[in-house]
N, C-alpha and C. Protein backbone atom coordinates (compact mmCIF):
# COMPACT_ATOMS: atom_id res chain seq x y z
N UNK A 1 44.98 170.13 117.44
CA UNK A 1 43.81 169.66 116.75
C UNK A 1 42.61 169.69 117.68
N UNK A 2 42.91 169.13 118.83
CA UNK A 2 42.14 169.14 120.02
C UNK A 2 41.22 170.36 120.09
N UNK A 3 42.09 171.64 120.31
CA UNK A 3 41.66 173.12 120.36
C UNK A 3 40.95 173.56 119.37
N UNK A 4 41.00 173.37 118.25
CA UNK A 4 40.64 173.48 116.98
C UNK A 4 39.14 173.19 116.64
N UNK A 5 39.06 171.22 117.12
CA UNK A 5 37.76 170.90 117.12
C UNK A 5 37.18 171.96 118.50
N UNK A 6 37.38 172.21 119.56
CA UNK A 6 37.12 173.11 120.95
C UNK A 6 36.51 174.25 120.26
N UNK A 7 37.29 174.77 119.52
CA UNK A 7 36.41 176.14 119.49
C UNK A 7 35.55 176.10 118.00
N UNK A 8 35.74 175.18 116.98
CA UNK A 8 34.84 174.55 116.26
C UNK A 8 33.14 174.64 117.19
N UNK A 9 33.59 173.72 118.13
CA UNK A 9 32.29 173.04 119.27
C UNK A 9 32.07 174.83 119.80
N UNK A 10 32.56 175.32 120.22
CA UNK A 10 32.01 176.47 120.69
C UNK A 10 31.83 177.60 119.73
N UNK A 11 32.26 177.81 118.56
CA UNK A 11 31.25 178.49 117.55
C UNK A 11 30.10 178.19 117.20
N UNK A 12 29.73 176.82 117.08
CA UNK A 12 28.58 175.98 117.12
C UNK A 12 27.28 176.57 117.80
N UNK A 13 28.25 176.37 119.00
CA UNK A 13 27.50 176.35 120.44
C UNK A 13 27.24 178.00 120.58
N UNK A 14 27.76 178.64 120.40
CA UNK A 14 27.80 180.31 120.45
C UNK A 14 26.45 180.86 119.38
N UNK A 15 26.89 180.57 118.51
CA UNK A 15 25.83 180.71 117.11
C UNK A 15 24.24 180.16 117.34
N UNK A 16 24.11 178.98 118.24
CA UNK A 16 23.01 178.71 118.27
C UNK A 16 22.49 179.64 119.31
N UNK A 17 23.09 180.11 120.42
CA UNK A 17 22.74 180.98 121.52
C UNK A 17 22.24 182.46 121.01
N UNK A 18 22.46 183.20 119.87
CA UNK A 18 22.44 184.28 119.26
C UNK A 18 20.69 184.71 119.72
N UNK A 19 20.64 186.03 120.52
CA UNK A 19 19.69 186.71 120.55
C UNK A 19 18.73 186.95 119.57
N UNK A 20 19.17 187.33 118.21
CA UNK A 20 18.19 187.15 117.30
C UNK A 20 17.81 186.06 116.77
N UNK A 21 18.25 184.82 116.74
CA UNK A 21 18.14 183.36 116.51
C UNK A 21 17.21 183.26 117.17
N UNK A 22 16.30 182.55 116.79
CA UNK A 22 15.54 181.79 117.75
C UNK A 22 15.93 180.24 117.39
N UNK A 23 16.36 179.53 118.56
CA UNK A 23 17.18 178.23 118.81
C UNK A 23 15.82 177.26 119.48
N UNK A 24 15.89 176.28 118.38
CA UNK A 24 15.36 175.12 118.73
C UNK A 24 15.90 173.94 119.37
N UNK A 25 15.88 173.66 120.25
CA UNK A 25 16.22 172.81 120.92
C UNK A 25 15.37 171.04 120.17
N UNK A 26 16.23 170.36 119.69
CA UNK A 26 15.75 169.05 119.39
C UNK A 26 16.04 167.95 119.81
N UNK A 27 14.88 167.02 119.88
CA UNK A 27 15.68 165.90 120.41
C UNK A 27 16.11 164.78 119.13
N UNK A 28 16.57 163.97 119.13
CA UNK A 28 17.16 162.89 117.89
C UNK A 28 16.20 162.53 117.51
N UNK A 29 15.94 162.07 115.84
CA UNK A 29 14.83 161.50 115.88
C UNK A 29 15.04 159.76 116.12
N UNK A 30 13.92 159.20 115.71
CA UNK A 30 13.79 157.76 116.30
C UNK A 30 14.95 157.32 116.00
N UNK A 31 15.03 157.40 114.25
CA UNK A 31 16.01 156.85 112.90
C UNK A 31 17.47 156.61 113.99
N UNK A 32 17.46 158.60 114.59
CA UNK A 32 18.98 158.55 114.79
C UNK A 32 18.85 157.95 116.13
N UNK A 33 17.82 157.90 116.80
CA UNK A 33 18.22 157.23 118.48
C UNK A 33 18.71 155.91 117.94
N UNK A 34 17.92 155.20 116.97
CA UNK A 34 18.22 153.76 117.03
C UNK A 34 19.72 153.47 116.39
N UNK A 35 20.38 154.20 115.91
CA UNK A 35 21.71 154.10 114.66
C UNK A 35 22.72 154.52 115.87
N UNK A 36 22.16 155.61 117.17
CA UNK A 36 23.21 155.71 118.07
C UNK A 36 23.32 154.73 119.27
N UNK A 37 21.82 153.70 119.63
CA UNK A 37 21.75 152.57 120.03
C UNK A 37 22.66 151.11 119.58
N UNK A 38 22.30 151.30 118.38
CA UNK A 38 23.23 150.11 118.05
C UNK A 38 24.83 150.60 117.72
N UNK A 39 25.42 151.47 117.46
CA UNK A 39 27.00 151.98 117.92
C UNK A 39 27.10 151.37 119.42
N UNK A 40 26.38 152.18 120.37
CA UNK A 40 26.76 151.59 121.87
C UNK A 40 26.44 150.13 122.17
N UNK A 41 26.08 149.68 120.95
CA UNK A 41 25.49 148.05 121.35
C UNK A 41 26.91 147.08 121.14
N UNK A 42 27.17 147.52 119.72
CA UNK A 42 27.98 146.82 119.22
C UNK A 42 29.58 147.13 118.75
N UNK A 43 29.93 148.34 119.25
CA UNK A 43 31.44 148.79 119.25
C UNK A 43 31.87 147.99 120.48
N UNK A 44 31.58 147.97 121.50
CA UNK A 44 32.19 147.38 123.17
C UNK A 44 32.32 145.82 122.58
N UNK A 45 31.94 145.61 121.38
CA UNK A 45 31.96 143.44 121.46
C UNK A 45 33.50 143.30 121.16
N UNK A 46 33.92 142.41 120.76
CA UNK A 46 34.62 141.78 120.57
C UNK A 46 35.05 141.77 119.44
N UNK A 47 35.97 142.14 118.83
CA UNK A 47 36.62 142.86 117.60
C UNK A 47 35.76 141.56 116.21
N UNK A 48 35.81 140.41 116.13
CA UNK A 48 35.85 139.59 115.57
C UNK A 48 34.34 139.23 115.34
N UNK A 49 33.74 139.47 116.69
CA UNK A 49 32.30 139.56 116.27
C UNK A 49 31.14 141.51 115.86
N UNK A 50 32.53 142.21 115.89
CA UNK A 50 32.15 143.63 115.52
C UNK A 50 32.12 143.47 113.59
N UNK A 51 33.04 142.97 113.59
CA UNK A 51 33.15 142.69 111.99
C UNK A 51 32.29 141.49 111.20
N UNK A 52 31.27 141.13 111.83
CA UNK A 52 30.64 139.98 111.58
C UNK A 52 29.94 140.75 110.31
N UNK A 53 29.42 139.79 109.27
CA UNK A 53 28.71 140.28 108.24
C UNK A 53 27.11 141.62 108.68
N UNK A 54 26.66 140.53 109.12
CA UNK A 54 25.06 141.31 110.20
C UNK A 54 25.70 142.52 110.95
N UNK A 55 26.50 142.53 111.59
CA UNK A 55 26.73 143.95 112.07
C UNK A 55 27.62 144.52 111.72
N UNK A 56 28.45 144.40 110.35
CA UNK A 56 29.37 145.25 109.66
C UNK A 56 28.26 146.28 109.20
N UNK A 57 26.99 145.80 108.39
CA UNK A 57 26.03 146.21 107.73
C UNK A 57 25.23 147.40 108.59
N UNK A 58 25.27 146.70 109.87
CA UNK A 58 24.61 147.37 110.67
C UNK A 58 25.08 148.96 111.34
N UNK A 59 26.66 148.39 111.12
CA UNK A 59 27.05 149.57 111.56
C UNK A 59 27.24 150.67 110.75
N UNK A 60 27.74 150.04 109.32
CA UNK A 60 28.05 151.02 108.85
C UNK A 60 27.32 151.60 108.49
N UNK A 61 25.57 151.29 107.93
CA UNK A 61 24.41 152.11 107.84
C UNK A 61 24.23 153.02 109.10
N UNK A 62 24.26 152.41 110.68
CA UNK A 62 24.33 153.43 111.46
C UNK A 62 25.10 154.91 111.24
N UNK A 63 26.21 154.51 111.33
CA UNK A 63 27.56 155.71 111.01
C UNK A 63 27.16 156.12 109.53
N UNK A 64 27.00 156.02 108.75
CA UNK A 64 26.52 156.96 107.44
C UNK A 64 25.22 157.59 107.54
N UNK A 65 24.03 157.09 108.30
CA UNK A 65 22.79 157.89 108.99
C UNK A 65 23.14 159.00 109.62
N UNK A 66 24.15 158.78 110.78
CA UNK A 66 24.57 160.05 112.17
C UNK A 66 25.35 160.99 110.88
N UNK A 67 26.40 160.37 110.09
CA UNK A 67 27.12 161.70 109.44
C UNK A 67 26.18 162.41 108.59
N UNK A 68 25.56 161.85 108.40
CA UNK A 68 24.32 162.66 106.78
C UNK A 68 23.28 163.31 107.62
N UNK A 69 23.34 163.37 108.67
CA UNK A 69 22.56 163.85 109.43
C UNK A 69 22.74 165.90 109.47
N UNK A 70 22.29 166.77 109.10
CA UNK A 70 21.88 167.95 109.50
C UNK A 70 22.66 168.17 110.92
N UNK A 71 23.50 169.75 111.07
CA UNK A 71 24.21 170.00 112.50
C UNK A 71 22.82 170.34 113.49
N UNK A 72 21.80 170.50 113.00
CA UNK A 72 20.54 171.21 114.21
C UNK A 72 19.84 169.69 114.58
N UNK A 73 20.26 168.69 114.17
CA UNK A 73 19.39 167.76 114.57
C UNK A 73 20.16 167.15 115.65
N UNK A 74 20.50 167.24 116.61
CA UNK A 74 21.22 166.94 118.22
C UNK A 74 22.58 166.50 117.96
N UNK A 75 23.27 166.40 116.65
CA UNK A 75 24.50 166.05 117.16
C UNK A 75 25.71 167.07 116.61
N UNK A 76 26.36 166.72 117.35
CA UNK A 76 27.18 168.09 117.12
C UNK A 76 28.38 167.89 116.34
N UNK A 77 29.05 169.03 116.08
CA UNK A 77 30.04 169.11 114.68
C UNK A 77 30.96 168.14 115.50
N UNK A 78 31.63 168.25 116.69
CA UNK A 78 32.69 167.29 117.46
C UNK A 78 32.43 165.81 117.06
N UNK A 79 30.98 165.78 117.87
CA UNK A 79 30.62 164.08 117.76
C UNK A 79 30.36 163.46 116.26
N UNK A 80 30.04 164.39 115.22
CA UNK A 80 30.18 164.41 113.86
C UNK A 80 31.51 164.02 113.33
N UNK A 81 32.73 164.63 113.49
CA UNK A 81 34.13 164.35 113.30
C UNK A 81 34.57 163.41 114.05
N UNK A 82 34.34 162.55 115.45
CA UNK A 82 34.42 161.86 115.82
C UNK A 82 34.22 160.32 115.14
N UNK A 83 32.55 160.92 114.61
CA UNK A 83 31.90 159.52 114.06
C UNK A 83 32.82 159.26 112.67
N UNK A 84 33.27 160.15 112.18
CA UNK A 84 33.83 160.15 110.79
C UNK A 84 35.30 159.35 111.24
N UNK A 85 36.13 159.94 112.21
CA UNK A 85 37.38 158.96 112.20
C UNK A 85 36.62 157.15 112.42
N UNK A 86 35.92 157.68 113.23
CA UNK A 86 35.42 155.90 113.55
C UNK A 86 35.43 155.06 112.35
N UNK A 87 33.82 155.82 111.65
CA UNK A 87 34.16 154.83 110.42
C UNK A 87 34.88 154.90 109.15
N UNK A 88 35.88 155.49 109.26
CA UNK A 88 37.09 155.55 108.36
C UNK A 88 38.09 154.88 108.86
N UNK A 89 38.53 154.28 110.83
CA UNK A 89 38.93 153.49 111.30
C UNK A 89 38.19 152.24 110.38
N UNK A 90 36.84 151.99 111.21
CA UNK A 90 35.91 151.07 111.22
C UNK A 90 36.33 150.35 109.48
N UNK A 91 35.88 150.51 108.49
CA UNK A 91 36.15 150.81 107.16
C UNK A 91 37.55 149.98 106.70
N UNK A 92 38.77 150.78 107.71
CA UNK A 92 40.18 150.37 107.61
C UNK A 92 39.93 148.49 107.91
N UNK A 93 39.61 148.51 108.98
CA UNK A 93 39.67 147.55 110.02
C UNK A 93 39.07 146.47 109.26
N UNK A 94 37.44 146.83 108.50
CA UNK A 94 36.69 145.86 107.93
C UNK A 94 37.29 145.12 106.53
N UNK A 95 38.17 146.25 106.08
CA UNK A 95 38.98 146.12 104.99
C UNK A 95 40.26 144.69 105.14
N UNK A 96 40.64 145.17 106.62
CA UNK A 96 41.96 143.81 106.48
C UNK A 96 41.20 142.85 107.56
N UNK A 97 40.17 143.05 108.05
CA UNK A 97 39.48 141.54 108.70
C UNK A 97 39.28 140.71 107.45
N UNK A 98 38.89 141.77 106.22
CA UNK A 98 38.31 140.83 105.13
C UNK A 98 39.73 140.12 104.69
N UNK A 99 40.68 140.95 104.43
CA UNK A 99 42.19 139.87 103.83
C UNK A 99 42.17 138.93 104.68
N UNK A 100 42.39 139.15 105.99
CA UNK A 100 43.21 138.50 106.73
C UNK A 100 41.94 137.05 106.78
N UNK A 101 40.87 137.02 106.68
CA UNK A 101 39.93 136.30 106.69
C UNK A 101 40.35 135.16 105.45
N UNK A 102 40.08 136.07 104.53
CA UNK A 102 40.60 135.49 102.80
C UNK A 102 42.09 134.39 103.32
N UNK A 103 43.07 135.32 104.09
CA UNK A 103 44.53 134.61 103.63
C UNK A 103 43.89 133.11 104.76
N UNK A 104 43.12 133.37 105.69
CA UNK A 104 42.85 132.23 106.61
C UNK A 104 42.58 131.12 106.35
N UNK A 105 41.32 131.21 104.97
CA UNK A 105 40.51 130.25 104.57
C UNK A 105 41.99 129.61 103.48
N UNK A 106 42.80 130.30 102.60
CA UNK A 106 43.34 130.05 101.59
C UNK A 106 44.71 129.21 102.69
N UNK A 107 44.72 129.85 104.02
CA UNK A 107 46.24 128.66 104.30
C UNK A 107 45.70 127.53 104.86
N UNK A 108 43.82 127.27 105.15
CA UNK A 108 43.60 126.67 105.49
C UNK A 108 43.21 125.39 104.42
N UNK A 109 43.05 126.13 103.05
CA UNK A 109 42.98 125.05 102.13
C UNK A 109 44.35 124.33 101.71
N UNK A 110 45.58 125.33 101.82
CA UNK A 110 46.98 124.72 101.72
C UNK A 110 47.19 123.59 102.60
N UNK A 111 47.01 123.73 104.00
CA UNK A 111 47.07 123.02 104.67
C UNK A 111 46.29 121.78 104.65
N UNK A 112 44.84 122.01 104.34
CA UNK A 112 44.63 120.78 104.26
C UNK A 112 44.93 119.70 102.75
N UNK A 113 45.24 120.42 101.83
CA UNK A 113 46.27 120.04 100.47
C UNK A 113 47.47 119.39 101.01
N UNK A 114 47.97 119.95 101.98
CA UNK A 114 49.26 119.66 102.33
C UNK A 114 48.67 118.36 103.36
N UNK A 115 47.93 117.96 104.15
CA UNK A 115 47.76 116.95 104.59
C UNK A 115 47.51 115.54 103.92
N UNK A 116 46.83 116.09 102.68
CA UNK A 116 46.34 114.81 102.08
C UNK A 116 47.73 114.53 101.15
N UNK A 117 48.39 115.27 100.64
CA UNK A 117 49.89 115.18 99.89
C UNK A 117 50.77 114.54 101.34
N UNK A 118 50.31 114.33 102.17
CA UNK A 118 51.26 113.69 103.47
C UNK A 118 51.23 112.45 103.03
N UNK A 119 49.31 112.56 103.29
CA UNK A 119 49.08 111.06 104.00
C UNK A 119 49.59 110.15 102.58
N UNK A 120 49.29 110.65 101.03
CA UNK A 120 49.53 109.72 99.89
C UNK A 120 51.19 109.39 99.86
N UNK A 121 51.93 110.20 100.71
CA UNK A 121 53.50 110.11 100.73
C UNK A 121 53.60 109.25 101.86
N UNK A 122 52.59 109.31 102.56
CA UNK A 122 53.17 108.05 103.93
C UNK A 122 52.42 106.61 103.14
N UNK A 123 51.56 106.79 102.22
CA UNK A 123 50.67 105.68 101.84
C UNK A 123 51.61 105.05 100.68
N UNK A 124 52.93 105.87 100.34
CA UNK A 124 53.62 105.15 98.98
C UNK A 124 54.72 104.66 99.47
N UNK A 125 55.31 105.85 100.72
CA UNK A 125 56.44 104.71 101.58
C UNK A 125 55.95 103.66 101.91
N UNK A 126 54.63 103.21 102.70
CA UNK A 126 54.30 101.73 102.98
C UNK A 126 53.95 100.94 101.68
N UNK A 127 53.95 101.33 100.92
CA UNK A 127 53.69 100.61 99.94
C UNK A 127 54.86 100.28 98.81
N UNK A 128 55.93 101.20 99.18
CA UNK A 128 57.30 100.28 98.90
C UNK A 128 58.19 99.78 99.65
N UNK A 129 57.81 100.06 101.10
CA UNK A 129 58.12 99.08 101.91
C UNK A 129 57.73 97.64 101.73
N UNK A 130 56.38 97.72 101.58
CA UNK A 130 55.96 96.44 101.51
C UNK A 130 56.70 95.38 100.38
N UNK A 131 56.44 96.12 98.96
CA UNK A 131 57.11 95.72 97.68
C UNK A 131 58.52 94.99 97.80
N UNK A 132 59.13 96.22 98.95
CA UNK A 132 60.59 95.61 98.84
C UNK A 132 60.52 94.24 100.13
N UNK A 133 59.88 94.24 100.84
CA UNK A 133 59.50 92.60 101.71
C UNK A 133 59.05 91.76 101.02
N UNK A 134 58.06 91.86 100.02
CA UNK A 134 58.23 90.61 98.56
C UNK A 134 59.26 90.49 98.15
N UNK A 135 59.91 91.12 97.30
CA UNK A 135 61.14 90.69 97.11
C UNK A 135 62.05 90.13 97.53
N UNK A 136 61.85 90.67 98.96
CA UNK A 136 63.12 89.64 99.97
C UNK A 136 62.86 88.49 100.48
N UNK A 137 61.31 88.23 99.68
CA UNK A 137 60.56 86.70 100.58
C UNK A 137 60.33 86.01 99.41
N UNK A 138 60.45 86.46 97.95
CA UNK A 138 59.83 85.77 96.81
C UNK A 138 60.81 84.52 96.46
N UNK A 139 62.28 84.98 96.74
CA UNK A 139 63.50 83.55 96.98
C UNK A 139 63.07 82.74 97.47
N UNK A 140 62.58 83.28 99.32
CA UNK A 140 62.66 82.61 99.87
C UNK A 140 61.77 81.48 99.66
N UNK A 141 60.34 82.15 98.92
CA UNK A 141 59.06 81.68 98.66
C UNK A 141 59.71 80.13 97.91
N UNK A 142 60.36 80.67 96.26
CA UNK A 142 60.95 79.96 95.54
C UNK A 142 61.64 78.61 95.65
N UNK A 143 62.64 78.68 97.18
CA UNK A 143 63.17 78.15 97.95
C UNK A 143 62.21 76.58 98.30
N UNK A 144 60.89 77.57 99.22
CA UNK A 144 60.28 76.26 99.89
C UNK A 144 59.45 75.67 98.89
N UNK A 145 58.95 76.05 97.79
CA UNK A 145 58.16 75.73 96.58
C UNK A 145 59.21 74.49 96.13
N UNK A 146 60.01 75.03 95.85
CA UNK A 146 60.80 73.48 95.34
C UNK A 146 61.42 72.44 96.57
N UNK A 147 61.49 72.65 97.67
CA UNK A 147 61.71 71.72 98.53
C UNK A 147 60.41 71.29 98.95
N UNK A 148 59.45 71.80 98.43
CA UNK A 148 57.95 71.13 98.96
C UNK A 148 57.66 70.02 97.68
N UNK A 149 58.26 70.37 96.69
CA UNK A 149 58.17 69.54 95.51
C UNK A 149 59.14 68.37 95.31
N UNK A 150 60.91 68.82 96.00
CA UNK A 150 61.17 67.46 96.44
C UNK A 150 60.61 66.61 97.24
N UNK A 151 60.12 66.71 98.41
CA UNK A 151 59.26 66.51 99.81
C UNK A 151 58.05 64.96 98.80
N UNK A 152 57.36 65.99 98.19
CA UNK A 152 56.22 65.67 97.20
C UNK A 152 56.56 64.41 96.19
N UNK A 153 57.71 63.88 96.07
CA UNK A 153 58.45 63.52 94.89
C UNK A 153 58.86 62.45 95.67
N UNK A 154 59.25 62.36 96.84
CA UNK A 154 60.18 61.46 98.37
C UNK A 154 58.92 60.95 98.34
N UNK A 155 58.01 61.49 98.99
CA UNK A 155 56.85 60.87 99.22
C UNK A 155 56.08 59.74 98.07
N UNK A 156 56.44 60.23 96.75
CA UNK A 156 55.57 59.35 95.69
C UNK A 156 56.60 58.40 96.16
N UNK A 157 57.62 58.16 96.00
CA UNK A 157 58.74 57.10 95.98
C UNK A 157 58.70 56.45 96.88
N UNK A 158 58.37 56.63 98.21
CA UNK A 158 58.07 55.91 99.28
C UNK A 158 57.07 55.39 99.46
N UNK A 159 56.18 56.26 98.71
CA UNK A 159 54.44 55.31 98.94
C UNK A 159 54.69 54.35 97.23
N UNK A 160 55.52 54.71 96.39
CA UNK A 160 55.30 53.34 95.56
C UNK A 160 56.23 52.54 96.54
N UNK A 161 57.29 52.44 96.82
CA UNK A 161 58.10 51.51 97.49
C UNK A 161 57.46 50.76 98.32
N UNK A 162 56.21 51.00 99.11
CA UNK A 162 55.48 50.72 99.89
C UNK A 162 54.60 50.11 99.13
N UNK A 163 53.75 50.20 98.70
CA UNK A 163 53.57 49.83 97.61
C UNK A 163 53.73 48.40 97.08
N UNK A 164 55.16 48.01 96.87
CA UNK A 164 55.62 47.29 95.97
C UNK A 164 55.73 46.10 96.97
N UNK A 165 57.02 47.05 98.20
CA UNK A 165 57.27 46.24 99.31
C UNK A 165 54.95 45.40 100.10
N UNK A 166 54.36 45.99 100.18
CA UNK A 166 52.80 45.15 100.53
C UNK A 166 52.95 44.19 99.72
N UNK A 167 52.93 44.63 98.08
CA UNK A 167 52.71 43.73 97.30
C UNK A 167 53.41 41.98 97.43
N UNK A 168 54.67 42.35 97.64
CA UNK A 168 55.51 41.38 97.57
C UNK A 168 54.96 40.28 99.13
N UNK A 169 55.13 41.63 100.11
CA UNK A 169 54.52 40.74 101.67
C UNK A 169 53.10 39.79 101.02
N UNK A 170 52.18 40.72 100.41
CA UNK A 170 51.32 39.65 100.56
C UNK A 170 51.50 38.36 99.59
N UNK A 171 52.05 38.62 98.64
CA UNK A 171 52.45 37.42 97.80
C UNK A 171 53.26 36.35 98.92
N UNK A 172 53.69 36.71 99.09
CA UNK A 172 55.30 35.31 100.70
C UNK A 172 53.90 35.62 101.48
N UNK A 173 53.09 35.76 102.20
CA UNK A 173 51.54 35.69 102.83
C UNK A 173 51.14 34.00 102.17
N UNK A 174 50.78 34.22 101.15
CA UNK A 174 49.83 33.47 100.20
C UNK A 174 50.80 32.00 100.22
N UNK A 175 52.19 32.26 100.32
CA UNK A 175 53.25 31.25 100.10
C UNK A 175 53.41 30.54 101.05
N UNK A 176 53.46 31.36 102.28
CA UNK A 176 53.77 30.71 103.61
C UNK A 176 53.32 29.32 104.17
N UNK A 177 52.15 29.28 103.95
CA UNK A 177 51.60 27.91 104.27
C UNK A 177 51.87 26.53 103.37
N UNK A 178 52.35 27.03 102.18
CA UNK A 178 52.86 26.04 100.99
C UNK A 178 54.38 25.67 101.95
N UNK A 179 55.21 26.95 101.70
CA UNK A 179 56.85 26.79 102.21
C UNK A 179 56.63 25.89 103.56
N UNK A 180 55.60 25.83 104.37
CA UNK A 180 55.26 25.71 106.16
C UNK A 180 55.39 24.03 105.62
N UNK A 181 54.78 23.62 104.49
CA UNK A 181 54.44 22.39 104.38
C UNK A 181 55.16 21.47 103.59
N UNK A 182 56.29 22.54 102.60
CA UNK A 182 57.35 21.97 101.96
C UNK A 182 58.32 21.60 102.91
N UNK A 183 58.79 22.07 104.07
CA UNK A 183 59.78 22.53 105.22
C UNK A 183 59.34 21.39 105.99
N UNK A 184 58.07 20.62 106.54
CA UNK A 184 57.89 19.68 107.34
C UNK A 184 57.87 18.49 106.38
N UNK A 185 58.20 18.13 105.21
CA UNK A 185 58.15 16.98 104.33
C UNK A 185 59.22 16.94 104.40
């Protein structure tokens, strides 16, 4: 293939040399200096920022300028077939940055689906954890509720007993000095 494009490039190159030809020598115009400027700007980056929106655009208008370009205007049939695998690479490449982009954002929405489906599964285990610690305390609850109500019940009985028992003291009070004076007669 190599050889092929080779003597491609040197029929080219032969044909323009022709004695009766008169061969113009050109230089690029601006259009194409600047479309072969930004190729050398932005192929050497970094795969991830080559595929960026701004210079996907950029490039690929570059590379469709250089191919639509005329063989007498400085570039040659080689660097022509060259530019063509590029952006038919380029093209390939922009094609599964875009899936692989797509599947990124979509496992990144699973994932974060899948976090919040965590946290409501860790938020329902504690929350029948908890349920089932009522239950195991609501006896117990039951338990001191009515021994706080015997407690409550002791207590009325002791403060009437008390009560009754003042009553009586102060009545034998009131007596004492009568009995003090029946007792010395």
């Amino acid at each position: 293939m190599e050889a092929f494009y080779a003597s491609v490039e040197a029929e080219t190159n032969s044909l323009s040399y022709k004695p009766n030809k008169v061969s113009v020598i050109t230089s690029p115009s601006v259009e194409t200096q600047e479309a072969l400027q930004i190729l050398r700007e932005r192929v050497p980056k970094k795969f991830s920022l080559l595929l960026d929106m701004l210079h996907t655009f950029s490039i690929e208008d570059s590379l469709k300028h250089l191919l639509s370009l005329p063989p007498d205007n400085g570039i040659s049939l080689r660097t022509k077939l060259i530019l063509q695998q590029i952006s038919e690479v380029f093209a390939k490449w922009s094609s599964d940055y875009d899936r692989a982009s797509f599947e990124l954002e979509s496992a990144a929405d699973d994932l974060s689906k899948s976090d919040e489906v965590n946290r409501n599964l860790e938020a329902n285990e504690k929350k029948s954890k908890l349920e089932k610690e009522i239950k195991a305390i609501t006896p117990e609850m039951a338990y001191f509720a009515a021994e706080r109500d015997k407690v409550a019940k002791l207590k009325k009985q002791v403060f009437d007993s008390g009560t009754l028992l003042k009553a009586e003291r102060d009545v034998l009070r009131n007596k004492e000095p009568r009995l003090k004076a029946t007792q010395e007669v």
